[in-house]
N, C-alpha and C. Protein backbone atom coordinates (compact mmCIF):
# COMPACT_ATOMS: atom_id res chain seq x y z
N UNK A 1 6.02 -73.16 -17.88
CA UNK A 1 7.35 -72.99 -18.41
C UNK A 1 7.27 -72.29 -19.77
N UNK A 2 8.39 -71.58 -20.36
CA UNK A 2 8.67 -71.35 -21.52
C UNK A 2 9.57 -71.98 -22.40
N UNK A 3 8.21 -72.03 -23.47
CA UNK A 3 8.09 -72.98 -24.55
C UNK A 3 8.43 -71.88 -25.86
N UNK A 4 9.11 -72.31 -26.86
CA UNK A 4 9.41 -71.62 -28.39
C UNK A 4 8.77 -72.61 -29.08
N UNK A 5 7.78 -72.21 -29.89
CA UNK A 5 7.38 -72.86 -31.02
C UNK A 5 7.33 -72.60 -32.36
N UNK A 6 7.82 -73.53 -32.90
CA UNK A 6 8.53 -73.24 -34.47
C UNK A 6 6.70 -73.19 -35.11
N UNK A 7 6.75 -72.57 -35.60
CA UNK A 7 5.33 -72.27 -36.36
C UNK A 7 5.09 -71.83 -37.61
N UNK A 8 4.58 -72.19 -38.40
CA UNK A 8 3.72 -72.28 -39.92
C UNK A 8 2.69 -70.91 -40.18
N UNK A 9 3.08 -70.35 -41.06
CA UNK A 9 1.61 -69.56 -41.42
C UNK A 9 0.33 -69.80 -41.07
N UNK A 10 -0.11 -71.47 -41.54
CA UNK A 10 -0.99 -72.45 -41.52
C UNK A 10 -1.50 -72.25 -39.59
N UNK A 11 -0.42 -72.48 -38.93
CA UNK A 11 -0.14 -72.73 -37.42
C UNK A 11 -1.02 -71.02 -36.94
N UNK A 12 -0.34 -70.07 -37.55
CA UNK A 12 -0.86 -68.62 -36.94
C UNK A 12 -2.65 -68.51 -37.69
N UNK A 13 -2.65 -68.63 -38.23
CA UNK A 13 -4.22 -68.28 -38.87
C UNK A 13 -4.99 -69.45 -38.26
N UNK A 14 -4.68 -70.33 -38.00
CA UNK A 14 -5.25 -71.34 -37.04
C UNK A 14 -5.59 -71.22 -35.51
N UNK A 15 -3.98 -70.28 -35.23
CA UNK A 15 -4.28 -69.77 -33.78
C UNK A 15 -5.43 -68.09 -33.56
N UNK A 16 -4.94 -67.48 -34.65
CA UNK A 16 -5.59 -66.13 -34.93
C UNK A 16 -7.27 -67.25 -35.00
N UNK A 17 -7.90 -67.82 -35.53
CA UNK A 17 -9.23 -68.18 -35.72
C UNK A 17 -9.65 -69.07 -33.89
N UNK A 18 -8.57 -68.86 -33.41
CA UNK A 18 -9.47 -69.52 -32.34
C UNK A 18 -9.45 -71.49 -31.97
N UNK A 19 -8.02 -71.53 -32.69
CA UNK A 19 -7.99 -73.06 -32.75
C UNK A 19 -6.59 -73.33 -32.13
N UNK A 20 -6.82 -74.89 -31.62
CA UNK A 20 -5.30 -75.35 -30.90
C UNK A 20 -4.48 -75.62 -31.79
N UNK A 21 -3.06 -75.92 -31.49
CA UNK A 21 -2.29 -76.06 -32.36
C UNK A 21 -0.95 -77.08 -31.88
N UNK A 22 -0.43 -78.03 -32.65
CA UNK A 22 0.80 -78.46 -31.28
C UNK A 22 1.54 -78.74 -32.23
N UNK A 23 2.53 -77.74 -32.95
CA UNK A 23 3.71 -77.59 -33.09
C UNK A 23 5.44 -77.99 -32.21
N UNK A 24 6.22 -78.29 -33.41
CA UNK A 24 7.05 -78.38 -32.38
C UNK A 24 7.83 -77.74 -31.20
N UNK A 25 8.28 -77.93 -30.48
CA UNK A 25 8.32 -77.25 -29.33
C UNK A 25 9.71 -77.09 -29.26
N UNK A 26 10.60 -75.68 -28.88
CA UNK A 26 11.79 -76.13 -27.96
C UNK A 26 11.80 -75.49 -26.60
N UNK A 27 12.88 -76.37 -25.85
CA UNK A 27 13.04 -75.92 -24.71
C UNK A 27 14.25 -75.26 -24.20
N UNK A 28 14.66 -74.20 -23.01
CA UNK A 28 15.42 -73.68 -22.93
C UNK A 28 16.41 -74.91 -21.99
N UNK A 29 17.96 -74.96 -21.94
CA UNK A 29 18.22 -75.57 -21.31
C UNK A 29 18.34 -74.94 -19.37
N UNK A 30 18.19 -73.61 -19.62
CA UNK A 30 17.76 -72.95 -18.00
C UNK A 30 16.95 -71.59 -18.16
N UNK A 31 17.02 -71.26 -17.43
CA UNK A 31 16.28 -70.23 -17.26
C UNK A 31 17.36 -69.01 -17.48
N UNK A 32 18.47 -68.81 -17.66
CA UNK A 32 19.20 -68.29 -18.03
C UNK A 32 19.08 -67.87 -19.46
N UNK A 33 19.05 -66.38 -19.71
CA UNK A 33 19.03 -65.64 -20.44
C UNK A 33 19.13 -65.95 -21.87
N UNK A 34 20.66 -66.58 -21.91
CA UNK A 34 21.38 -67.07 -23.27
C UNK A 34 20.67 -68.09 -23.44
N UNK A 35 20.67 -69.03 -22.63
CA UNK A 35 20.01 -70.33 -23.09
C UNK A 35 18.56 -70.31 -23.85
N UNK A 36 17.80 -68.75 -23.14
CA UNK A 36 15.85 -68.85 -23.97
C UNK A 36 16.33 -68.34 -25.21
N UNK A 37 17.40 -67.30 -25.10
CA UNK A 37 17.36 -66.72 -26.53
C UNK A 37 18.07 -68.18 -27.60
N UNK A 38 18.47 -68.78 -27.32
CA UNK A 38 19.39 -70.13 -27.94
C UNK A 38 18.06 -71.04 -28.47
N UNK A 39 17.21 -71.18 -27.53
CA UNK A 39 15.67 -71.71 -28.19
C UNK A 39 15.23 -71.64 -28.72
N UNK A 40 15.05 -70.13 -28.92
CA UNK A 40 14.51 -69.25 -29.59
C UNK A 40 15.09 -69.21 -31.00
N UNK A 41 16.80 -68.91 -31.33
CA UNK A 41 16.62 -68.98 -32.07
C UNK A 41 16.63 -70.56 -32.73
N UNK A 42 17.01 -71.65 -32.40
CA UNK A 42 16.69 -73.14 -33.01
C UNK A 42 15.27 -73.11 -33.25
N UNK A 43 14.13 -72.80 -32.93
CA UNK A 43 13.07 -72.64 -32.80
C UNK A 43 12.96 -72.13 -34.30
N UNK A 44 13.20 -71.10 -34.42
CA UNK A 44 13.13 -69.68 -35.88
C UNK A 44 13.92 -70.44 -36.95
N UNK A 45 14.55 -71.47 -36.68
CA UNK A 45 15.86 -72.19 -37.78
C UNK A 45 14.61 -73.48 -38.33
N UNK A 46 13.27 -73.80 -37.73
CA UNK A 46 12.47 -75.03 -38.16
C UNK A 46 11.13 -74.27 -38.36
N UNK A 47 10.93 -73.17 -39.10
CA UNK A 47 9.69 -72.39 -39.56
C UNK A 47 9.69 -71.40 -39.37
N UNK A 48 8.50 -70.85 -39.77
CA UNK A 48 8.48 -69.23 -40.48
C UNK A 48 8.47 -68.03 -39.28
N UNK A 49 8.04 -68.82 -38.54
CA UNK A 49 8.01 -68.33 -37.18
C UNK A 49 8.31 -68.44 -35.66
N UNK A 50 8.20 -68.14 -34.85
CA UNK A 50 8.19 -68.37 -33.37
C UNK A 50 7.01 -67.67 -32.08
N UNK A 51 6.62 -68.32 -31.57
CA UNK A 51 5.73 -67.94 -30.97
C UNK A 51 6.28 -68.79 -28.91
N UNK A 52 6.52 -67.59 -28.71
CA UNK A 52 6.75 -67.72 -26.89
C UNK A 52 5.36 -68.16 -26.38
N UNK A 53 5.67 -69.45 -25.85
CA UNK A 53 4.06 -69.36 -25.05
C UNK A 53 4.51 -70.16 -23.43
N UNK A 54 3.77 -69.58 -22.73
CA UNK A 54 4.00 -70.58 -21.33
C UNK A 54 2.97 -71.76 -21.35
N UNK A 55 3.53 -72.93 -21.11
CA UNK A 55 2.66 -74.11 -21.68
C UNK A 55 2.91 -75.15 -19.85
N UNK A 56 2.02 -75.50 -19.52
CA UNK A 56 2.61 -76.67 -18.69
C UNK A 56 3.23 -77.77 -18.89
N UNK A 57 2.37 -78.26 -20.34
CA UNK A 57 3.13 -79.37 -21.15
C UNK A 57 3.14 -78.95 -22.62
N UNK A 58 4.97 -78.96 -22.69
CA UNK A 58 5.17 -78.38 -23.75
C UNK A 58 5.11 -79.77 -25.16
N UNK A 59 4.45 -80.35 -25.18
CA UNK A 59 3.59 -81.51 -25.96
C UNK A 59 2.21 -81.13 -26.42
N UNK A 60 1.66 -80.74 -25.44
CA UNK A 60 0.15 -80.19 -25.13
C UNK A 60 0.03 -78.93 -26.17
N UNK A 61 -1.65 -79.38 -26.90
CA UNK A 61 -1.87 -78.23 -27.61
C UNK A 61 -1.83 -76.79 -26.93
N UNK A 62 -1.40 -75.69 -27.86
CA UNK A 62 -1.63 -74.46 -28.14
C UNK A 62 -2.74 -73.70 -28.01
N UNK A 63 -3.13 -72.75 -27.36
CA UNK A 63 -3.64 -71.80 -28.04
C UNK A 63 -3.19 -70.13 -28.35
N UNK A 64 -4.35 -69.29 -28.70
CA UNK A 64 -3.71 -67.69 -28.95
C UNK A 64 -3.46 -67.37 -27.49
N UNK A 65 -4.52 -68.13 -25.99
CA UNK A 65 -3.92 -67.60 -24.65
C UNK A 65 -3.11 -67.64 -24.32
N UNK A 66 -2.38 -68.87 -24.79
CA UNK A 66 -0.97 -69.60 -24.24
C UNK A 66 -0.11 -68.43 -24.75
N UNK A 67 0.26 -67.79 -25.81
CA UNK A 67 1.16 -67.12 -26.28
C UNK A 67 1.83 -65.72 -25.90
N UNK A 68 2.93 -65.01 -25.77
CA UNK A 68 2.85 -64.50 -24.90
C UNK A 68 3.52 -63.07 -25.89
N UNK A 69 4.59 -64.13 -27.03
CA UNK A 69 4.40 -63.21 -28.55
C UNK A 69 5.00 -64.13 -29.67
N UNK A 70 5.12 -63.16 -30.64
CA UNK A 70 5.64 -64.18 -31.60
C UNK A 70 6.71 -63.14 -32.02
N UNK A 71 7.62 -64.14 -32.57
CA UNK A 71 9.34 -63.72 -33.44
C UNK A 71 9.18 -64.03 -34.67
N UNK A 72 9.71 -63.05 -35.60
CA UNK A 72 9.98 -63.34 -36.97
C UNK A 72 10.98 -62.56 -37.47
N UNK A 73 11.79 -63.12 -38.79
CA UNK A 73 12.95 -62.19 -39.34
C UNK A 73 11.84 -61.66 -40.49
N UNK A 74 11.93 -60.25 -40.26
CA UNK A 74 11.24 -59.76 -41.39
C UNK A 74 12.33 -58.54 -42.41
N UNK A 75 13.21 -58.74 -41.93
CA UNK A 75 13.56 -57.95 -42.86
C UNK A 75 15.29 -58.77 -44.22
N UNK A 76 15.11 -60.43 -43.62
CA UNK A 76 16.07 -61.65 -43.96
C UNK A 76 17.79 -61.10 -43.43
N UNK A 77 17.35 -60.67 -42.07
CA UNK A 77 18.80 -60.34 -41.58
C UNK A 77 19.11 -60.99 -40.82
N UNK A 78 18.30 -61.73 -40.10
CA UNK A 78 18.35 -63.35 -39.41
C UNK A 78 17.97 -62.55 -37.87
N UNK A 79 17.80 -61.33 -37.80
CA UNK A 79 17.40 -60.65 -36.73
C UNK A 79 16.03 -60.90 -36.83
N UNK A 80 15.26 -61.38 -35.12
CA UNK A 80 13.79 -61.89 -34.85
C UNK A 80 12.94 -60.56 -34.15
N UNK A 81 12.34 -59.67 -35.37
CA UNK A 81 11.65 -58.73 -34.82
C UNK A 81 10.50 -59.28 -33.45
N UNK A 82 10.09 -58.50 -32.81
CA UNK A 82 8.91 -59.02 -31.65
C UNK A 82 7.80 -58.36 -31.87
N UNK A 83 6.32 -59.26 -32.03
CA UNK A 83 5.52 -58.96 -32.00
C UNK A 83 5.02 -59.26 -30.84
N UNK A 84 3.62 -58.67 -30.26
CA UNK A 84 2.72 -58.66 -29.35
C UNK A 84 1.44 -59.99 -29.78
N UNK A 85 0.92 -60.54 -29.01
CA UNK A 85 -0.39 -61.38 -29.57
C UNK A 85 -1.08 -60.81 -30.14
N UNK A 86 -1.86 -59.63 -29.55
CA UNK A 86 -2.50 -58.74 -30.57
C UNK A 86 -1.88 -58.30 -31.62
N UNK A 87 -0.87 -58.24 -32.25
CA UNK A 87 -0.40 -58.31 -33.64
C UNK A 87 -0.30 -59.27 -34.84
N UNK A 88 -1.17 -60.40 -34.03
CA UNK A 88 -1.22 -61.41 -35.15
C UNK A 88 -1.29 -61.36 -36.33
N UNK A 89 -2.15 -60.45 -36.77
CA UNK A 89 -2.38 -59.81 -38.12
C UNK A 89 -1.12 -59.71 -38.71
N UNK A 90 -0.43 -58.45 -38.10
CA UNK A 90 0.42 -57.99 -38.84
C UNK A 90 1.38 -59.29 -39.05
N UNK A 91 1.61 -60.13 -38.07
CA UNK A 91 2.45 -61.41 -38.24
C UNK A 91 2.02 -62.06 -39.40
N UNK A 92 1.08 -62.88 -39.73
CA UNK A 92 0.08 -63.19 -40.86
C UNK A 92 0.25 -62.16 -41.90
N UNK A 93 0.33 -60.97 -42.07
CA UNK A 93 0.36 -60.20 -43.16
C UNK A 93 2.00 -60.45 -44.08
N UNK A 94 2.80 -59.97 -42.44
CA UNK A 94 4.17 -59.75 -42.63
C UNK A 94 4.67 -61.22 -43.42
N UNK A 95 4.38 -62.27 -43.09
CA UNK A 95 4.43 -63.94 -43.34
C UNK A 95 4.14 -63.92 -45.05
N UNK A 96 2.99 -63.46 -45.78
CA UNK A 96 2.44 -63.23 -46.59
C UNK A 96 3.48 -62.62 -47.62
N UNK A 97 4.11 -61.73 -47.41
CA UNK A 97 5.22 -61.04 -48.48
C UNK A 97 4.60 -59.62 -48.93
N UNK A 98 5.16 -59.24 -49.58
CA UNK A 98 4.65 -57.64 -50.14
C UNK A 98 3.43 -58.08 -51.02
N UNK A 99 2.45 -56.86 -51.10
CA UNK A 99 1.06 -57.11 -51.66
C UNK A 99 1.53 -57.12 -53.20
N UNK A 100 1.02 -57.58 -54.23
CA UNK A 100 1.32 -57.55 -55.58
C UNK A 100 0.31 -56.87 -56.45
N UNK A 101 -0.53 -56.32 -55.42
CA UNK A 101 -1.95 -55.40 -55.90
C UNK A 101 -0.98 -54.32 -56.72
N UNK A 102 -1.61 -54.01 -57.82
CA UNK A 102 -0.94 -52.32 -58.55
C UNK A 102 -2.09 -51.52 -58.19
């Protein structure tokens, strides 16, 4: 099933290193369209992030396989850009804020 998980910086660099994770979870009330995006966003309303994963038990730890991508507002317009798993980085970067290097 698909699972939204509200997720932590802490949560992604944990999953990026190769570790489980069991965040809270929401669920869609159907499989209907409105209802995943409705998850999704309650999901994005309890942390920095969101991460789609198909889980059997959405209790059951996490990992980076389970995931299928992750959501974030990156630009504070309350709009949830989409990343790919392989973009973790940039998720982790983007999470991070602008560099303060001169």
């Amino acid at each position: 099933m698909r699972v939204y998980l509200a997720v932590s910086r802490d949560n992604l660099a944990a999953l990026a290193d190769g570790e489980a994770i069991t965040p809270a979870a929401f669920l869609a009330a159907s499989q209907d369209e409105e209802d995943e995006l409705a998850a999704l966003e309650e999901a994005s309303e309890h942390a920095a992030a969101v991460a789609a994963a198909e889980l059997d038990d959405p209790d059951g730890p996490v990992t980076l396989e389970d995931v299928v991508s992750f959501h974030l507002d990156v630009d504070g317009t309350g709009d949830l850009a989409w990343y790919a798993t392989q973009e973790i980085d940039a998720v982790l970067s983007a999470l991070a804020g602008p560099s303060t290097a001169s």
